[in-house]
Protein backbone atom coordinates (compact mmCIF):
# COMPACT_ATOMS: atom_id res chain seq x y z
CA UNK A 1 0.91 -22.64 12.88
CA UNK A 2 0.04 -19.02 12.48
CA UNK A 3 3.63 -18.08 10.76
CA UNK A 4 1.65 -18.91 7.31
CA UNK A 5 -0.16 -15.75 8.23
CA UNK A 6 2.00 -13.55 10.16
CA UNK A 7 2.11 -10.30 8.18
CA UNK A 8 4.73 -8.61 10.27
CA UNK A 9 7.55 -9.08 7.83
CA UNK A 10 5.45 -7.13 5.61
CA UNK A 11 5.22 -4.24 7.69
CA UNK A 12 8.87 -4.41 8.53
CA UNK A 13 9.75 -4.84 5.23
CA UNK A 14 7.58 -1.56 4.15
CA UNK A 15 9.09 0.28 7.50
CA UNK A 16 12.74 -0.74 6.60
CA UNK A 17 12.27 0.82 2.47
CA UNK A 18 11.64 4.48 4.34
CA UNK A 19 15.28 5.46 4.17
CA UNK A 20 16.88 8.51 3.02
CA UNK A 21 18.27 7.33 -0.38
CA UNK A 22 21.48 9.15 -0.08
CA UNK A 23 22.44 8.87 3.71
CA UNK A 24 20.67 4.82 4.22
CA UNK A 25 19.04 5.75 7.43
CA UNK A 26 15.68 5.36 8.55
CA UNK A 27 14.10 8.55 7.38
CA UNK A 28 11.72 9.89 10.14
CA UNK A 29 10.12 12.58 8.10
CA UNK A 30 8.86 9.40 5.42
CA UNK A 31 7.80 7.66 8.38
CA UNK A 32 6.35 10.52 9.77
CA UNK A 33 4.39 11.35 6.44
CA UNK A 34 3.18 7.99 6.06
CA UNK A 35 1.69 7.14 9.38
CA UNK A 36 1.46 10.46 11.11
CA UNK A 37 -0.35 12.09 7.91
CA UNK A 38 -3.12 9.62 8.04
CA UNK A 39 -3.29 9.67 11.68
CA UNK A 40 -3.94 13.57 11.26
CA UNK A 41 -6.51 12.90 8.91
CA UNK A 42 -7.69 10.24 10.71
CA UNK A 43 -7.83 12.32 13.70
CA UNK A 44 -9.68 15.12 11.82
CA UNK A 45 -12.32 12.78 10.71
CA UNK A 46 -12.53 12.00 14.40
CA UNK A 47 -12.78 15.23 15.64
CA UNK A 48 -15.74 16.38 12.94
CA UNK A 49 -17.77 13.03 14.05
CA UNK A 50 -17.38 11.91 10.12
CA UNK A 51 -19.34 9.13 9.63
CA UNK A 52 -19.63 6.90 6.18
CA UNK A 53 -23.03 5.56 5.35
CA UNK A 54 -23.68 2.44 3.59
CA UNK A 55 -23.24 3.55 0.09
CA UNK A 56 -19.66 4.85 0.69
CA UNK A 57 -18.89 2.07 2.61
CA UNK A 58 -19.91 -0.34 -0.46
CA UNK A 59 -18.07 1.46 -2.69
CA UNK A 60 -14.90 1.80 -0.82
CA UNK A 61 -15.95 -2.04 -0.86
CA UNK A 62 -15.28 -2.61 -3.72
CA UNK A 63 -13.01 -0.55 -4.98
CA UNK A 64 -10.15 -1.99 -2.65
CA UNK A 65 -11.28 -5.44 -3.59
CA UNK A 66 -10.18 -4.49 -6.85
CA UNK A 67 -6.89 -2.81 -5.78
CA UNK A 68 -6.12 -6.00 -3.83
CA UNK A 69 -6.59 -8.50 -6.49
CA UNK A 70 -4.71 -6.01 -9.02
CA UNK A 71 -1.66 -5.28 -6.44
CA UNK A 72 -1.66 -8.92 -6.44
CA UNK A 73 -0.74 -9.24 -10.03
CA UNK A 74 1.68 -6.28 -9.66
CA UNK A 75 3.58 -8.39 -7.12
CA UNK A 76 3.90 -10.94 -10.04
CA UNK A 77 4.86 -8.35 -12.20
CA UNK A 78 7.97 -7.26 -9.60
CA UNK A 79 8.62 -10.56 -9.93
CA UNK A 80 9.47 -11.03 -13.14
CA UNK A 81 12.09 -7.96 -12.80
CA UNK A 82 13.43 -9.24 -10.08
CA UNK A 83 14.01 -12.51 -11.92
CA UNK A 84 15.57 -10.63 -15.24
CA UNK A 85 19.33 -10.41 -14.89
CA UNK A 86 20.35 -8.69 -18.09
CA UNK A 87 22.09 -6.00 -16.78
CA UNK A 88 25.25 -6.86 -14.85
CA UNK A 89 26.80 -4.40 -12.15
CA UNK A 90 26.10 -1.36 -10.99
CA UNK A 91 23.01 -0.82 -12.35
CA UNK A 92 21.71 -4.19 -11.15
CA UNK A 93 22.63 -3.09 -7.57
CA UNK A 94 20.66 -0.33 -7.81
CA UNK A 95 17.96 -2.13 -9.53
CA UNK A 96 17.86 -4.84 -7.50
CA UNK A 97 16.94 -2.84 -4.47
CA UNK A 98 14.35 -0.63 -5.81
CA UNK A 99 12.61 -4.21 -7.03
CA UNK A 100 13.05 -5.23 -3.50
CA UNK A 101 11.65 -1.91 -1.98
CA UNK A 102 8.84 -1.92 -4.27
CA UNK A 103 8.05 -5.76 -3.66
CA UNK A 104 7.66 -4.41 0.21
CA UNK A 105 6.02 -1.50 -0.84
CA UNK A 106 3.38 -3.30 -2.93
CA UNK A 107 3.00 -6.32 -0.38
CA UNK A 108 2.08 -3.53 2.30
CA UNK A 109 0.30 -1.71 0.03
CA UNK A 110 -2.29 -5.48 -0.53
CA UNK A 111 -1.89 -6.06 2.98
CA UNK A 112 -3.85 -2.35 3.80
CA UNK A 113 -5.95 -2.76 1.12
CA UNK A 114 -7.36 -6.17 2.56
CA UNK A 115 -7.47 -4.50 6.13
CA UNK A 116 -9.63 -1.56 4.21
CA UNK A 117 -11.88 -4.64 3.08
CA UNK A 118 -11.93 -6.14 6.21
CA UNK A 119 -13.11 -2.82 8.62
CA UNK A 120 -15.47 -2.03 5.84
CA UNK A 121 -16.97 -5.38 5.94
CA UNK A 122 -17.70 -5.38 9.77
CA UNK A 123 -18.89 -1.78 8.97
CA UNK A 124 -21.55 -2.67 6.70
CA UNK A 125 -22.49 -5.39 9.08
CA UNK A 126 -22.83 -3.63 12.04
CA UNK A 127 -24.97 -0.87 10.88
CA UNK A 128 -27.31 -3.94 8.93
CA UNK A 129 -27.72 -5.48 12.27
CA UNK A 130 -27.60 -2.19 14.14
CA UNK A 131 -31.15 -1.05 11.85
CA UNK A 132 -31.51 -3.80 8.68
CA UNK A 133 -34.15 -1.38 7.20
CA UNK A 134 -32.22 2.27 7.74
CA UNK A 135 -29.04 1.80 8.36
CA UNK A 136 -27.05 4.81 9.70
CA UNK A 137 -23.21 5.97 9.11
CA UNK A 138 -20.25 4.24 11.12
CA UNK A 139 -19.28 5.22 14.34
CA UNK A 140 -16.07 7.26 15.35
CA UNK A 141 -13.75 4.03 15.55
CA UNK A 142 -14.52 2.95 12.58
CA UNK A 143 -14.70 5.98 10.31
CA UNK A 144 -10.88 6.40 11.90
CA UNK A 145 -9.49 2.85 11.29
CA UNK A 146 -11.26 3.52 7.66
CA UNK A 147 -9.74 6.54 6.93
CA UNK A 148 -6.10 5.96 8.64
CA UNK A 149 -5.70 3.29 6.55
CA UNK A 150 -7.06 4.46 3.23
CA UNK A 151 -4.97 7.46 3.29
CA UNK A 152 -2.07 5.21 3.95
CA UNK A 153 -2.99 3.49 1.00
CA UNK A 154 -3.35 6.45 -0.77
CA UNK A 155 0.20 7.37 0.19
CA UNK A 156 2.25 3.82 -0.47
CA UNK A 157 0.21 3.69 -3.82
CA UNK A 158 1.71 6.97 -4.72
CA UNK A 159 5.11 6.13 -3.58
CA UNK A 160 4.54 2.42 -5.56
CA UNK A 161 3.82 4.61 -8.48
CA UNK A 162 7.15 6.87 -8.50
CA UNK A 163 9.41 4.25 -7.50
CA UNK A 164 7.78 2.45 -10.69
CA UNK A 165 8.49 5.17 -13.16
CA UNK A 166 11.83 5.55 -11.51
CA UNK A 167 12.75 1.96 -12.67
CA UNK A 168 11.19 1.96 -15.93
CA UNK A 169 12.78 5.44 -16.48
CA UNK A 170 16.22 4.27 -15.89
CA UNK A 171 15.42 1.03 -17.89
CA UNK A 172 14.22 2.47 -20.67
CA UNK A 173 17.23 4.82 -21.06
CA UNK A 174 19.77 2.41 -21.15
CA UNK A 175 20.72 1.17 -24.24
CA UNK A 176 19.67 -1.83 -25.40
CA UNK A 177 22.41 -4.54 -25.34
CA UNK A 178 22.41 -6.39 -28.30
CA UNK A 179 24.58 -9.81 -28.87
CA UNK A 180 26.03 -10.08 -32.82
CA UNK A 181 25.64 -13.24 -34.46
């Protein structure tokens, strides 16, 4: 019953795409870079009692309700190269596991960007119960989960972004394959 929302594939699927391209293995400086950098920052924002008042938290809001629904229609997008078999060999290898990397990049990259949604939701919430009239800023927990996972984000989306231009770069320098009639 609550496989049709078990995310954990997604996670392992993101884990599993931070290899070292040339060797294959598991690459522990990506990993650490991905999830120890925002645990630093995250740890920072701890340390210096950050808090985020209302108005940050609705725009962060907001913002990653946007990224969700657009990483949504990049996943479609991935998709539709995974589906487009027009280059046989080799180079379809190759391309065919970048798509797949990307699809688990993107997928993660949704999946933190509706957690980011969800912890600021119960933010706002909290400090509107907390004082309806004057609300305050978040507490320590939450300004952490907020900012661990929005500089994740911030990572994966930049990753997302060069493993993009990596396949368009390599598909838009090989010739075009034209059939004679």
């Amino acid at each position: 019953m609550l496989d049709k929302i078990d995310v954990s594939r997604i996670i392992a699927g993101h884990v599993d795409t931070l290899r070292d391209f040339s060797s294959g293995r598991r690459s522990f400086a990506d990993i650490a870079v991905f999830f120890g950098t925002p645990l630093v920052v995250a740890g920072l924002a701890w340390y210096l009692r950050w808090g985020l008042y209302v108005d940050a938290l609705n725009a962060i809001l907001a913002a990653f309700a946007i990224f969700a629904a657009l990483l949504l229609n990049l996943l479609l997008l991935i998709y539709t190269f995974s589906t487009d078999r027009s280059h046989p060999g080799a180079l379809a290898k190759v391309r065919g596991a970048l798509v797949r990397e990307l699809h688990d990049n993107i997928a993660f990259a949704t999946l933190t960007s509706i957690a980011i949604v969800v912890a600021t939701l119960i933010s706002v919430a909290q400090l509107k119960i907390q004082d309806p009239i004057n609300p305050r800023h978040t507490g320590r927990v939450m300004t952490f989960v907020i900012v661990y996972l929005t500089t994740n984000f911030i990572l994966t989306v930049l990753m997302v972004l060069k493993r993009i231009h990596v396949l368009l770069s390599r598909e838009l320098e090989q010739p075009s394959i034209r059939k004679v009639s």
